[in-house]
Protein backbone atom coordinates (compact mmCIF):
# COMPACT_ATOMS: atom_id res chain seq x y z
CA UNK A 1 18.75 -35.56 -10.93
CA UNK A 2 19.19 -32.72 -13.51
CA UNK A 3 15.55 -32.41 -13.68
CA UNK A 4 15.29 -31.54 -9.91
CA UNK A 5 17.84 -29.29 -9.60
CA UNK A 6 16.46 -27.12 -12.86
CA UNK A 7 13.08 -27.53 -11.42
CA UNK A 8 14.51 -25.95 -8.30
CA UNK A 9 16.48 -23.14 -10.40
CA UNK A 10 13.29 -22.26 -11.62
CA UNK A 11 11.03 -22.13 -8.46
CA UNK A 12 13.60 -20.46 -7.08
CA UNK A 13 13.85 -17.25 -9.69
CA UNK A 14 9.85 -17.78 -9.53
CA UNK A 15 10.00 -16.56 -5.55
CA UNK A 16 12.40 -14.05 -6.27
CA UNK A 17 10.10 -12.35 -8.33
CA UNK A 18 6.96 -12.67 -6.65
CA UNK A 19 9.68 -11.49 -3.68
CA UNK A 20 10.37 -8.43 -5.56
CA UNK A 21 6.57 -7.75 -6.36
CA UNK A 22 5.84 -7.77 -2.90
CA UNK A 23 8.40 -5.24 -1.60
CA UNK A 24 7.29 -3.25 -4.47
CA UNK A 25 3.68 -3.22 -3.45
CA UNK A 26 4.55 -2.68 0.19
CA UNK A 27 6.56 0.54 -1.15
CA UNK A 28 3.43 1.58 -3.08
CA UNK A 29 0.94 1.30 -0.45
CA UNK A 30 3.09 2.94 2.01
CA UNK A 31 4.42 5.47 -0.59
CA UNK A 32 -0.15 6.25 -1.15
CA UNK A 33 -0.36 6.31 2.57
CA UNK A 34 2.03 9.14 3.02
CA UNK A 35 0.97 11.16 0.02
CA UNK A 36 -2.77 10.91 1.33
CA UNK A 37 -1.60 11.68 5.05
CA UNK A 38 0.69 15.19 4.19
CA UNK A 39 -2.73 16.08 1.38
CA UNK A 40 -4.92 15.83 4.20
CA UNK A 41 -2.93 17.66 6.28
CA UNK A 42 -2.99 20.69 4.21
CA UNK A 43 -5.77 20.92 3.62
CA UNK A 44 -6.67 20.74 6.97
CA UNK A 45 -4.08 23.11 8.09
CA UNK A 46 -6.34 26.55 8.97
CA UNK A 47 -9.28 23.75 10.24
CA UNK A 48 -10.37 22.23 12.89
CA UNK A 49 -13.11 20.74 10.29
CA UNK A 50 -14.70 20.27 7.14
CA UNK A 51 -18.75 20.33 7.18
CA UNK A 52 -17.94 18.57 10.33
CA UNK A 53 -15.88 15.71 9.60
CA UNK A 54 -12.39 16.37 11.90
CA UNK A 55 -8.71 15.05 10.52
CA UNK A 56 -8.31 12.26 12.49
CA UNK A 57 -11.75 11.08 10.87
CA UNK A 58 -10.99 12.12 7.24
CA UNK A 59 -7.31 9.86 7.57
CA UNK A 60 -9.20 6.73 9.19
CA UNK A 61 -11.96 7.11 6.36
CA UNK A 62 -8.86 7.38 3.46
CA UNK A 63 -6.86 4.27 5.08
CA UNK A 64 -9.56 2.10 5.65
CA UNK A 65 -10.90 2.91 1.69
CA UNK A 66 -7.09 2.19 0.51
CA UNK A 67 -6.84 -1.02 2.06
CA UNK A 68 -10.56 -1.93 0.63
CA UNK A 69 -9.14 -1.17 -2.32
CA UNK A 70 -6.20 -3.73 -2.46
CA UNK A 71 -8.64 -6.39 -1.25
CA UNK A 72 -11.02 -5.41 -4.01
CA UNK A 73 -9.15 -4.82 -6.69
C-alpha cells in the first residue's frame, strides 16, 4: 500500500508542475499579446496605414503568427 500512496505523492507534485508551467505560459503569451498590441498601436498612432496594410490587419497578421509559433515551435 506504501507503494501506491508514494506513487500518488509523486504524480501528484508531477501535475503541480506541469500546472505551474501552464499558467506560466498562459502569462507569457498573453503578456507577448499585449506588448505586440500597445507596439502596434504606436506606431500606428499618426496612421490610418502603412504601404496599405490598416491596424486592425497588422494585429490579426501578429496574433495569428504568435499562435503559429507556439504550435510550431
Amino acid at each position: 500500500m506504501r507503494k501506491y500512496i508514494e506513487f500518488a505523492k509523486v504524480q501528484m507534485q508531477v501535475n503541480s508542475a506541469y500546472s505551474a508551467w501552464l499558467w506560466a505560459n498562459i502569462a507569457s503569451i498573453l503578456l507577448r499579446l499585449f506588448i505586440a498590441y500597445y507596439f502596434w498601436q504606436a506606431v500606428y498612432s499618426n496612421k490610418s496605414s502603412i504601404k496599405g496594410m490598416p491596424l486592425d490587419d497588422m494585429l490579426t497578421y501578429i496574433i495569428v503568427a504568435m499562435f503559429m509559433q507556439m504550435f510550431v515551435s
